[in-house]
PDB file of N, CA and C in Angstrom:
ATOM      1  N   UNK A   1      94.617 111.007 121.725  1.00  0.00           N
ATOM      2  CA  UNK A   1      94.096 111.402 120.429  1.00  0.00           C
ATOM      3  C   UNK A   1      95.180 111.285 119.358  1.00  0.00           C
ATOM      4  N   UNK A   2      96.265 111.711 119.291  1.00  0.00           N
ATOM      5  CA  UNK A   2      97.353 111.977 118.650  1.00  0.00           C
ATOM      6  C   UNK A   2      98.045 110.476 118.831  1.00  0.00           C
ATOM      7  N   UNK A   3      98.442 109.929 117.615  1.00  0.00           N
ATOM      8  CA  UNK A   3      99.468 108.578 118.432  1.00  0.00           C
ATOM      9  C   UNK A   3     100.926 109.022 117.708  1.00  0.00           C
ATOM     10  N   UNK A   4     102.018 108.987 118.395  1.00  0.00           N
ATOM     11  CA  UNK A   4     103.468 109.325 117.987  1.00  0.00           C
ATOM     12  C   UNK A   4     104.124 108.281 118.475  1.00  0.00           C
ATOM     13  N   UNK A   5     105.208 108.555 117.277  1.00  0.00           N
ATOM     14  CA  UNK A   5     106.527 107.327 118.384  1.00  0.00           C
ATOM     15  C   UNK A   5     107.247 108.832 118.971  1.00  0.00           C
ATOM     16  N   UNK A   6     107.720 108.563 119.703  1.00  0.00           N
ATOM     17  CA  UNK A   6     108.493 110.176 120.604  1.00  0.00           C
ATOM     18  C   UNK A   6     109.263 109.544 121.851  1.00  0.00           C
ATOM     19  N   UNK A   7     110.723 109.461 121.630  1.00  0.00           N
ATOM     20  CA  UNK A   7     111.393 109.025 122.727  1.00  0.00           C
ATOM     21  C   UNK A   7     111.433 110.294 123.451  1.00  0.00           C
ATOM     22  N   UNK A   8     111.098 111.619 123.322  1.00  0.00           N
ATOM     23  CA  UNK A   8     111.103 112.551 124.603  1.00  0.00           C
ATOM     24  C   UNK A   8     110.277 112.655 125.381  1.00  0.00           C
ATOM     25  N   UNK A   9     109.231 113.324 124.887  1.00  0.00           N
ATOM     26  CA  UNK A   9     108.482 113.329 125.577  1.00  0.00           C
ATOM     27  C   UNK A   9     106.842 113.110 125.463  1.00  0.00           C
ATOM     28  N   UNK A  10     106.513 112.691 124.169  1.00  0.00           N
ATOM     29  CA  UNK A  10     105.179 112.062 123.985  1.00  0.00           C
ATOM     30  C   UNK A  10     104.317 112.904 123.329  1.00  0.00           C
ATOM     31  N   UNK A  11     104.895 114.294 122.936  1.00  0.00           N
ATOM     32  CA  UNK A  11     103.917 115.789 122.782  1.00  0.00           C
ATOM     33  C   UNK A  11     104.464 116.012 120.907  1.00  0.00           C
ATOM     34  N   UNK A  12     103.310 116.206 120.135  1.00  0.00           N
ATOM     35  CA  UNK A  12     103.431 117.025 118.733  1.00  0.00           C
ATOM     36  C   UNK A  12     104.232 117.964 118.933  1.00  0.00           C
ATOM     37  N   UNK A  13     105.276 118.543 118.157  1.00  0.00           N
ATOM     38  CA  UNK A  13     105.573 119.677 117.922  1.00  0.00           C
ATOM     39  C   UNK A  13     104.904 120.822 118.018  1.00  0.00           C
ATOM     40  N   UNK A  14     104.700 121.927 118.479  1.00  0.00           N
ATOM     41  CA  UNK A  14     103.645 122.814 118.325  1.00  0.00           C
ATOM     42  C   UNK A  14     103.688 123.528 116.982  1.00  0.00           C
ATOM     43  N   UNK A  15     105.147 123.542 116.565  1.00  0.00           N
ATOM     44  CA  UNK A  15     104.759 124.497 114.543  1.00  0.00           C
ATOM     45  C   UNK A  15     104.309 123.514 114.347  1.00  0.00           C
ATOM     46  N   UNK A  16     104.570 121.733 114.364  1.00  0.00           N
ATOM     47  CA  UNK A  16     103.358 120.808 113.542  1.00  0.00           C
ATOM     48  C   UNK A  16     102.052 120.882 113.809  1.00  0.00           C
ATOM     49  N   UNK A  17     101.834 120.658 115.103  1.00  0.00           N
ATOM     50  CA  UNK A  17     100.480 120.812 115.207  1.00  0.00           C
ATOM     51  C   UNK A  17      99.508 122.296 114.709  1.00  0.00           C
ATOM     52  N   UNK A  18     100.501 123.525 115.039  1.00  0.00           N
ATOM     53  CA  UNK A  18      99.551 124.340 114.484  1.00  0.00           C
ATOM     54  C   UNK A  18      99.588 124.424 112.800  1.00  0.00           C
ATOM     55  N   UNK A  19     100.000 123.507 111.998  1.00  0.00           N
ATOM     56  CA  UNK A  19     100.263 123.785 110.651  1.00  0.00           C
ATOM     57  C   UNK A  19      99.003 122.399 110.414  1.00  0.00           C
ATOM     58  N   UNK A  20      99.229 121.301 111.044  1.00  0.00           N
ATOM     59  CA  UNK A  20      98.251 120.285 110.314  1.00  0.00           C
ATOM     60  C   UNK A  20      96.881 120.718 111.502  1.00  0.00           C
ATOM     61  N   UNK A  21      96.230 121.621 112.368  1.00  0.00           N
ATOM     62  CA  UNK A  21      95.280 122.326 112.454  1.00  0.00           C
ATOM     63  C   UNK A  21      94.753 122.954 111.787  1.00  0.00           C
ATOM     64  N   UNK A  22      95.473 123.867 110.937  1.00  0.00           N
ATOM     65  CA  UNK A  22      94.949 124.570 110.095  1.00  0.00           C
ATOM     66  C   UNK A  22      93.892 123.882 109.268  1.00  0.00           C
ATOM     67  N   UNK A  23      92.968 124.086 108.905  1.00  0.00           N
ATOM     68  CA  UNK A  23      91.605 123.834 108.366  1.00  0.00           C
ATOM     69  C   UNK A  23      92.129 123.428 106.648  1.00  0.00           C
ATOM     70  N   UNK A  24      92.598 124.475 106.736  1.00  0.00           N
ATOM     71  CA  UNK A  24      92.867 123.996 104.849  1.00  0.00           C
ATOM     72  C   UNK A  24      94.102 123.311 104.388  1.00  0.00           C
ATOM     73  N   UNK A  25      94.816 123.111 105.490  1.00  0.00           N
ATOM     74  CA  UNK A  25      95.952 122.303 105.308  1.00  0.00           C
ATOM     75  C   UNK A  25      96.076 120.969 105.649  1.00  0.00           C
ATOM     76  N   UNK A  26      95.073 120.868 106.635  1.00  0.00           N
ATOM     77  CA  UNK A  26      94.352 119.204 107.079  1.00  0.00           C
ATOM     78  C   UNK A  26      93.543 118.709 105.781  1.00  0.00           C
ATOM     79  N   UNK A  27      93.151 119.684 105.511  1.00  0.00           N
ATOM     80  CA  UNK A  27      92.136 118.877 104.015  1.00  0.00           C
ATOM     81  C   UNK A  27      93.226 118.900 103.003  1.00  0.00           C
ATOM     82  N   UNK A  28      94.102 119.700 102.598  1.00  0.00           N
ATOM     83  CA  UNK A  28      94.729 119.416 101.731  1.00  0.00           C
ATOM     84  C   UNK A  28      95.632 118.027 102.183  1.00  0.00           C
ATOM     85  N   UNK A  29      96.463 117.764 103.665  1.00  0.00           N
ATOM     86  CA  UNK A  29      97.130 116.826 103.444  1.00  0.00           C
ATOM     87  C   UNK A  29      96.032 115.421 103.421  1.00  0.00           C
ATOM     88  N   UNK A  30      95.007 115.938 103.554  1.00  0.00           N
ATOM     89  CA  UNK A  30      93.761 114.295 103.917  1.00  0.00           C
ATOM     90  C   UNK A  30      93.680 114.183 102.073  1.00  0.00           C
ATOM     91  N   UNK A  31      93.637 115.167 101.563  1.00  0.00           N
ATOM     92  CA  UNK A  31      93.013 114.609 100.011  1.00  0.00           C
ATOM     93  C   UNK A  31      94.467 114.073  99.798  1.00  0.00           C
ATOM     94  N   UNK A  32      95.478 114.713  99.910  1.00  0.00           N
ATOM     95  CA  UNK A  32      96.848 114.035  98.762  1.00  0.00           C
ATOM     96  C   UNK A  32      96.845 112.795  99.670  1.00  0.00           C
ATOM     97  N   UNK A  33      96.730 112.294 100.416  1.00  0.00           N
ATOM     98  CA  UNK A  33      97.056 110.816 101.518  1.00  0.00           C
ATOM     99  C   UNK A  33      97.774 109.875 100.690  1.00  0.00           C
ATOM    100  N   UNK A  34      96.165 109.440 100.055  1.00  0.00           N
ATOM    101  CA  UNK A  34      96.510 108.346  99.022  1.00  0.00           C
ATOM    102  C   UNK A  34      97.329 108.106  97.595  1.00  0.00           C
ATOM    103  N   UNK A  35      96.789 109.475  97.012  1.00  0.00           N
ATOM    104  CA  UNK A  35      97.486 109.478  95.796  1.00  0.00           C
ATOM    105  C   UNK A  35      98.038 110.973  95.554  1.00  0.00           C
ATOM    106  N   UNK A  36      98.959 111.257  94.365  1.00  0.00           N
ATOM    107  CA  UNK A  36      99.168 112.774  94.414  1.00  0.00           C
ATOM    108  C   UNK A  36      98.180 113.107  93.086  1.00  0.00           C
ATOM    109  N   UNK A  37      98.334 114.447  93.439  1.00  0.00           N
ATOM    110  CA  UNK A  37      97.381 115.287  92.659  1.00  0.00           C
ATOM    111  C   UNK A  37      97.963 116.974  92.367  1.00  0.00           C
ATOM    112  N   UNK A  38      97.589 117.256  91.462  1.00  0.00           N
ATOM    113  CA  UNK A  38      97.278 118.297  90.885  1.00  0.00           C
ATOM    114  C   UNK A  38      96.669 119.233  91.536  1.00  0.00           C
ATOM    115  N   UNK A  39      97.318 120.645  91.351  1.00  0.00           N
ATOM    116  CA  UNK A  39      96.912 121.790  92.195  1.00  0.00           C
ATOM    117  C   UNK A  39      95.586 122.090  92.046  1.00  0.00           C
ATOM    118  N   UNK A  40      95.582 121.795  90.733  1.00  0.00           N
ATOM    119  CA  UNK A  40      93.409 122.085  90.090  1.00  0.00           C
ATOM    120  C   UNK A  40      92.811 120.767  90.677  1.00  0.00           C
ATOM    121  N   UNK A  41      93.253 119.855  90.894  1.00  0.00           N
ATOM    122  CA  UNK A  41      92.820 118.730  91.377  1.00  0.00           C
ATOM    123  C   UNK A  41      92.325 118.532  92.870  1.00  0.00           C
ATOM    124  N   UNK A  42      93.096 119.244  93.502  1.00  0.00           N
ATOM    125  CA  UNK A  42      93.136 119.301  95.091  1.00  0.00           C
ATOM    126  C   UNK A  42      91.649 120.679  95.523  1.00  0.00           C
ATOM    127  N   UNK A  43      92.115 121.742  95.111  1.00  0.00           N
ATOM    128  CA  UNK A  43      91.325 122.532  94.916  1.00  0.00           C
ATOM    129  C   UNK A  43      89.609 122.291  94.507  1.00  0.00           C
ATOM    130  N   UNK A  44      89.591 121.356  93.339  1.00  0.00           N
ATOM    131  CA  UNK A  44      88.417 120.460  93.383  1.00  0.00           C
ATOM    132  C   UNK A  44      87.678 119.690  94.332  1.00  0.00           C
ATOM    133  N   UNK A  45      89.024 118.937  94.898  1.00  0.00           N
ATOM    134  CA  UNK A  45      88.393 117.490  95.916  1.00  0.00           C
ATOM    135  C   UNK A  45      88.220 118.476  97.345  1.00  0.00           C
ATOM    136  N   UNK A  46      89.052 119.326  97.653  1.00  0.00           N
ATOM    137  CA  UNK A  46      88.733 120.228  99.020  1.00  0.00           C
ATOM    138  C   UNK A  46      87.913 121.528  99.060  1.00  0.00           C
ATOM    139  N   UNK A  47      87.106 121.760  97.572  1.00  0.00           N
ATOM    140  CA  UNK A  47      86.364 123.065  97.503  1.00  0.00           C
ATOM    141  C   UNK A  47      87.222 124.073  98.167  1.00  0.00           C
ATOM    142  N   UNK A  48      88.092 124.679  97.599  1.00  0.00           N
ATOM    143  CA  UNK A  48      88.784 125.938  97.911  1.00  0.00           C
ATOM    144  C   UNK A  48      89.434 126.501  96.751  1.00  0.00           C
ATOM    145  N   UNK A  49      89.545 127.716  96.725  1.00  0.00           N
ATOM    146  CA  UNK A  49      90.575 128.585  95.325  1.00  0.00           C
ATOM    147  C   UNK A  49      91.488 128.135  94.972  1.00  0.00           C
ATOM    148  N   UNK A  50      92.009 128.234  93.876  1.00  0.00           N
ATOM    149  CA  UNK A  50      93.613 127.633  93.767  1.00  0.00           C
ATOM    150  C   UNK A  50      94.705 128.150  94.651  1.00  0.00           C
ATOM    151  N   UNK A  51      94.447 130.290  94.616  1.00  0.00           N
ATOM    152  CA  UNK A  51      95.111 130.484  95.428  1.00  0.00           C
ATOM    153  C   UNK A  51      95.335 130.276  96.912  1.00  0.00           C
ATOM    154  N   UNK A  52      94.459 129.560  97.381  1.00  0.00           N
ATOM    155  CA  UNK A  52      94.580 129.290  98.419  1.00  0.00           C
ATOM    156  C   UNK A  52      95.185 127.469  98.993  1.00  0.00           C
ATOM    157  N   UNK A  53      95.202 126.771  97.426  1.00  0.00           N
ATOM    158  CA  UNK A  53      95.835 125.554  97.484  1.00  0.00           C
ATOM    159  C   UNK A  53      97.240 126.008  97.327  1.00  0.00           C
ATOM    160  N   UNK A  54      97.471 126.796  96.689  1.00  0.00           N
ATOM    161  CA  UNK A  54      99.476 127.405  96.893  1.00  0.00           C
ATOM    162  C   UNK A  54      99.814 127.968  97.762  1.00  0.00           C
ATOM    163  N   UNK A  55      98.950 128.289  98.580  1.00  0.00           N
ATOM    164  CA  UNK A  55      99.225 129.218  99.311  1.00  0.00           C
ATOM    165  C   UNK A  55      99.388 128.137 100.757  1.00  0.00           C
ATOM    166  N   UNK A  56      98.452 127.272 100.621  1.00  0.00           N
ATOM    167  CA  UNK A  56      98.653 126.014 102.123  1.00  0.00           C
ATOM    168  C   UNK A  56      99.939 125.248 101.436  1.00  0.00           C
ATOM    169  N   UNK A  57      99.783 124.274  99.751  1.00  0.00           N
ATOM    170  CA  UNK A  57     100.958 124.094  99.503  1.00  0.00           C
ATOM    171  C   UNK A  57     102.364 124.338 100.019  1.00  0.00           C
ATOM    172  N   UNK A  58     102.372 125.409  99.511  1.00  0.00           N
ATOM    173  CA  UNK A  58     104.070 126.249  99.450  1.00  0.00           C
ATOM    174  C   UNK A  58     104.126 126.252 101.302  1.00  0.00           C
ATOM    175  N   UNK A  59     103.087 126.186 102.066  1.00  0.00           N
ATOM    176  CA  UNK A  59     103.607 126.158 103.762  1.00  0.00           C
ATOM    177  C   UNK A  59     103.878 125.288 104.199  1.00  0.00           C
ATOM    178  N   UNK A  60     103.027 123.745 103.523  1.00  0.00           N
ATOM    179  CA  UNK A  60     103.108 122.466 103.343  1.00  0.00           C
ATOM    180  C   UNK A  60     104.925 121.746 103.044  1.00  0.00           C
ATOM    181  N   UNK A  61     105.271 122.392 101.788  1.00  0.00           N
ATOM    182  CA  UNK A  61     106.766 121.752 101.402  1.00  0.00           C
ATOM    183  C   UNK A  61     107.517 122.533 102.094  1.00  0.00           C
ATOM    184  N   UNK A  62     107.474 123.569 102.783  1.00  0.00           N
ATOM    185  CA  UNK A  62     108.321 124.645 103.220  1.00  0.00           C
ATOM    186  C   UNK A  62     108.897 123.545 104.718  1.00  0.00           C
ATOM    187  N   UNK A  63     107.758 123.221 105.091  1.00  0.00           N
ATOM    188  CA  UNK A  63     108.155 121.947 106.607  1.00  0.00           C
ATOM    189  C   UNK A  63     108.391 120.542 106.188  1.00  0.00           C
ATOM    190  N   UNK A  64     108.195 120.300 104.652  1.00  0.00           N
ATOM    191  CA  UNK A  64     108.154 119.147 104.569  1.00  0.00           C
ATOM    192  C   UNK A  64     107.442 118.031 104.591  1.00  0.00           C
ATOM    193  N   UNK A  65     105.992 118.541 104.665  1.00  0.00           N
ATOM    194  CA  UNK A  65     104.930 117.618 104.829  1.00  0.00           C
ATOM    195  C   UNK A  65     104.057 117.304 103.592  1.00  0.00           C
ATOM    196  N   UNK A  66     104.785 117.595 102.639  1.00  0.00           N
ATOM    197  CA  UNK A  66     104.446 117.543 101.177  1.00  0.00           C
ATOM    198  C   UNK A  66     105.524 117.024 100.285  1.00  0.00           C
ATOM    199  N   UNK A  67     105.421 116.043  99.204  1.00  0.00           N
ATOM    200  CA  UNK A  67     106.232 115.819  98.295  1.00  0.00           C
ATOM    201  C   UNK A  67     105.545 115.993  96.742  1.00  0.00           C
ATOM    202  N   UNK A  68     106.332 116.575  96.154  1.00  0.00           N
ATOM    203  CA  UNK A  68     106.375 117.248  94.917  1.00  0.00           C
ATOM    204  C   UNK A  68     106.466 116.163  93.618  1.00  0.00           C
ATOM    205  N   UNK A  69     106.068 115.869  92.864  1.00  0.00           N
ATOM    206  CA  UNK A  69     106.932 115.637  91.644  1.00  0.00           C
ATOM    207  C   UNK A  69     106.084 116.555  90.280  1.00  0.00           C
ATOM    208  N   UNK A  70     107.118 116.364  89.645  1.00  0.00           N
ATOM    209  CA  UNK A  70     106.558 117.427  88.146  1.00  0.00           C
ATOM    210  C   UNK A  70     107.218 116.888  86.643  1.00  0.00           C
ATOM    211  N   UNK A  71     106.642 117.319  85.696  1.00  0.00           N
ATOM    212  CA  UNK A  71     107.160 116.993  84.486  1.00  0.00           C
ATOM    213  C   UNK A  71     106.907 118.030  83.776  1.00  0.00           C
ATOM    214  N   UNK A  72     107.462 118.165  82.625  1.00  0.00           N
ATOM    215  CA  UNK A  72     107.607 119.239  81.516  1.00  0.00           C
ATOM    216  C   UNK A  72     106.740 118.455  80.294  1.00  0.00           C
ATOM    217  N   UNK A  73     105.816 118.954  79.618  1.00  0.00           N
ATOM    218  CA  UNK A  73     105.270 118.484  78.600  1.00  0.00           C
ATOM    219  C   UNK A  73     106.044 118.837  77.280  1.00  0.00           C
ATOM    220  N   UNK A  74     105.834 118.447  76.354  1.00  0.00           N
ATOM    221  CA  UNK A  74     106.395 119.150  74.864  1.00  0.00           C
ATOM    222  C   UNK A  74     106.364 120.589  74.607  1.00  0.00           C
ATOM    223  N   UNK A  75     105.173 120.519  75.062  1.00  0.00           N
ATOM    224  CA  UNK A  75     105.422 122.365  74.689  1.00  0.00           C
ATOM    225  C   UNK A  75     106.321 123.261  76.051  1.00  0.00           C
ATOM    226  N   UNK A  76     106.399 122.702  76.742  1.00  0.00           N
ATOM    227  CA  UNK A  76     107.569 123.389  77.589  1.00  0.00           C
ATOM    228  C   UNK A  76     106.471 123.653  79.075  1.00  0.00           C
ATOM    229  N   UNK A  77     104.775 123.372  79.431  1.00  0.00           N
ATOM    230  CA  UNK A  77     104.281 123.657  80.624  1.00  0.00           C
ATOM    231  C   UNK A  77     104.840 122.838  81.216  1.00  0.00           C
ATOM    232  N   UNK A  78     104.969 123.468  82.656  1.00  0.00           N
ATOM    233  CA  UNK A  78     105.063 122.601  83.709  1.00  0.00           C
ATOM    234  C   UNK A  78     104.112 121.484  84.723  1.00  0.00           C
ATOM    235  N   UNK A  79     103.925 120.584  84.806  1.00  0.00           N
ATOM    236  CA  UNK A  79     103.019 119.440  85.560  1.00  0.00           C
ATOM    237  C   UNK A  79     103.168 118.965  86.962  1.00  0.00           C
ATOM    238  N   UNK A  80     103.023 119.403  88.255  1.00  0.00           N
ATOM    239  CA  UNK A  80     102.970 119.264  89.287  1.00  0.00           C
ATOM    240  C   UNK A  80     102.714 118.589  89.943  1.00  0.00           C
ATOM    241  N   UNK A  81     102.189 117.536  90.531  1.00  0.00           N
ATOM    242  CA  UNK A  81     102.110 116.523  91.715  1.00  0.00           C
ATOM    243  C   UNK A  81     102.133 116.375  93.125  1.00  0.00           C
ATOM    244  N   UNK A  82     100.896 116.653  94.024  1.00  0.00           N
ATOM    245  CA  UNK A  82     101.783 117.297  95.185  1.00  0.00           C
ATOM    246  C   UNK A  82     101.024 115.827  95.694  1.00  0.00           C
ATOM    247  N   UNK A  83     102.042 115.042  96.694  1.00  0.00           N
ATOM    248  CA  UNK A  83     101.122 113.966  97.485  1.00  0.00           C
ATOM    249  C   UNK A  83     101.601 114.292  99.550  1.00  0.00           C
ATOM    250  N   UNK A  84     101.380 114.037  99.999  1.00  0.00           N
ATOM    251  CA  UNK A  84     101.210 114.673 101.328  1.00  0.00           C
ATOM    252  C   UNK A  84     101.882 112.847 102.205  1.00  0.00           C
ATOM    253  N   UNK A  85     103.104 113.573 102.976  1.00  0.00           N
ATOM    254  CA  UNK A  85     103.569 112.331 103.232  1.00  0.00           C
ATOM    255  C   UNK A  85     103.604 111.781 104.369  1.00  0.00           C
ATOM    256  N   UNK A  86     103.408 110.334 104.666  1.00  0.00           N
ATOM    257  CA  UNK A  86     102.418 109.676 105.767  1.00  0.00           C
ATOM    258  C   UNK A  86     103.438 109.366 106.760  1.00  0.00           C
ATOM    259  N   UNK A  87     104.540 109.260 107.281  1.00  0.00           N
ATOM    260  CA  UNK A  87     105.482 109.760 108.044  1.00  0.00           C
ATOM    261  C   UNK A  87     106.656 111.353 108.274  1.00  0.00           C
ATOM    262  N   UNK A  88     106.395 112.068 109.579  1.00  0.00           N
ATOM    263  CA  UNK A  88     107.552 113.142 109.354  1.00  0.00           C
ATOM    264  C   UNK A  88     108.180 112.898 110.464  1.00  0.00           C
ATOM    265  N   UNK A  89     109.846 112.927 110.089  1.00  0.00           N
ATOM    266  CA  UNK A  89     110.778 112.998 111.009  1.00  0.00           C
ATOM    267  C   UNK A  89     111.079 114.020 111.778  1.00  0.00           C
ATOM    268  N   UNK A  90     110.755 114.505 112.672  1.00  0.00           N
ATOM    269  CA  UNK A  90     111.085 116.105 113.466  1.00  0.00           C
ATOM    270  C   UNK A  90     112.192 116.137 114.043  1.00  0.00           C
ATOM    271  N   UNK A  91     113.208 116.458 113.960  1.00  0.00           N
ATOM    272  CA  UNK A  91     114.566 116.764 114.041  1.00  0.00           C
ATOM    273  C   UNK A  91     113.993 117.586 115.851  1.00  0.00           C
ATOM    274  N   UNK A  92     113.332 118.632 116.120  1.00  0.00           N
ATOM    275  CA  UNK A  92     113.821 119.119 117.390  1.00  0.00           C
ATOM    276  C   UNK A  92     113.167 118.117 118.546  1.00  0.00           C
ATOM    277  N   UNK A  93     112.214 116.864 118.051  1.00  0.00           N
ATOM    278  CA  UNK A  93     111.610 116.279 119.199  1.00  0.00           C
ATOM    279  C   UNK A  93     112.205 114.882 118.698  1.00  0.00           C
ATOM    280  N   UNK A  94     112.888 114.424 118.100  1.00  0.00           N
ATOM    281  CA  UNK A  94     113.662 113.619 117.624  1.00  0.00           C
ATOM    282  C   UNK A  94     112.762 112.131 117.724  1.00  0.00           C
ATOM    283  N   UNK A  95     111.146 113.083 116.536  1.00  0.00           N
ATOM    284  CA  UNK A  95     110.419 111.719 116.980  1.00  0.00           C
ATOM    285  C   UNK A  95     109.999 111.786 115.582  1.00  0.00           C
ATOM    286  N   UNK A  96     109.269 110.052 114.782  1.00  0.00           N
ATOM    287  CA  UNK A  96     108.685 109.948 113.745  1.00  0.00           C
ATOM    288  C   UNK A  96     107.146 110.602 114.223  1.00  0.00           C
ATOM    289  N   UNK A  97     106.612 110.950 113.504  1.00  0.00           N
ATOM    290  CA  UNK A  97     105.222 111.949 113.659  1.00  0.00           C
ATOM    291  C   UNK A  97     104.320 111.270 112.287  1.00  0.00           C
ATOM    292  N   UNK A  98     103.351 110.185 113.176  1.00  0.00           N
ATOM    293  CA  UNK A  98     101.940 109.808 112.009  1.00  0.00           C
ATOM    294  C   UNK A  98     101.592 110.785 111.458  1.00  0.00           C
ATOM    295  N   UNK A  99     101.420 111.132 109.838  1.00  0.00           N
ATOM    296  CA  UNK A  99     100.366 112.486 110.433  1.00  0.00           C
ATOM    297  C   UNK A  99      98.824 111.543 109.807  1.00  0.00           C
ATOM    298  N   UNK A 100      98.934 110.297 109.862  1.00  0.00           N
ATOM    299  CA  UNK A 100      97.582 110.203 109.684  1.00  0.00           C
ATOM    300  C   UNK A 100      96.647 110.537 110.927  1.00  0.00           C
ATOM    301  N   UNK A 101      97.067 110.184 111.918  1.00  0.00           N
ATOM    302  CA  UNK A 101      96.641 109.794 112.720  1.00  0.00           C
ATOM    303  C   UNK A 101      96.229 111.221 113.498  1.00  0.00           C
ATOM    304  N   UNK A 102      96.794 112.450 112.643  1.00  0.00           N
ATOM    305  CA  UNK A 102      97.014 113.983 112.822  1.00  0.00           C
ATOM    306  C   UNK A 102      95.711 114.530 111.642  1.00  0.00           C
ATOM    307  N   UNK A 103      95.604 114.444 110.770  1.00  0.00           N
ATOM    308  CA  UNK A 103      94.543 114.831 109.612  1.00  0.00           C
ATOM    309  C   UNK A 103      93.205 113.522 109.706  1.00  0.00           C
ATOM    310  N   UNK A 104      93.230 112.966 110.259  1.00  0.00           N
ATOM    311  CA  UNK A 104      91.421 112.268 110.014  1.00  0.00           C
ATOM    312  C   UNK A 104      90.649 112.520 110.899  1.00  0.00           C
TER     313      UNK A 104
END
């Protein structure tokens, strides 16, 4: 089911797997895939609260399975970008990890 490159031993991480299980964190990394988006944006395309898009977010960049960008407008708000990224390197299984192949 899962396809990895993994010179150890062939197995997901278990904090990865139980983080891209999570229900609202699989939809959040399936909507950013292609393009990044906006916290009101994501929240839209996955029908869920905002607080609950910061709340998978912020668990999302915390491992790294999210990339950020942002800008400052003139008046000084801040502009966010979150896109969800289609290779992760896992340092304790010293393997590249699809996560497409993990969220569809």
């Amino acid at each position: 089911m899962n396809t990895i490159s993994d010179d150890v031993n062939g197995a997901v991480p278990e904090h990865l797997l139980k983080i891209v299980s999570n229900k609202n964190s699989a939809k959040i990394l399936k909507s950013t895939t292609d393009s990044s988006k906006s916290a009101y944006e994501i929240s839209k395309d996955c029908e869920m609260s905002l607080t609950t898009v910061y709340r998978e977010l912020r668990k999302l960049n915390e491992i790294n399975l999210v990339k950020i960008s942002g800008s400052i407008d003139n008046t000084g708000k801040k502009h966010f970008k979150y896109e969800s990224k289609k290779h992760v390197y896992c340092k304790c299984a010293r393997s590249n990890v699809d996560l497409s192949s993990l969220i569809s």
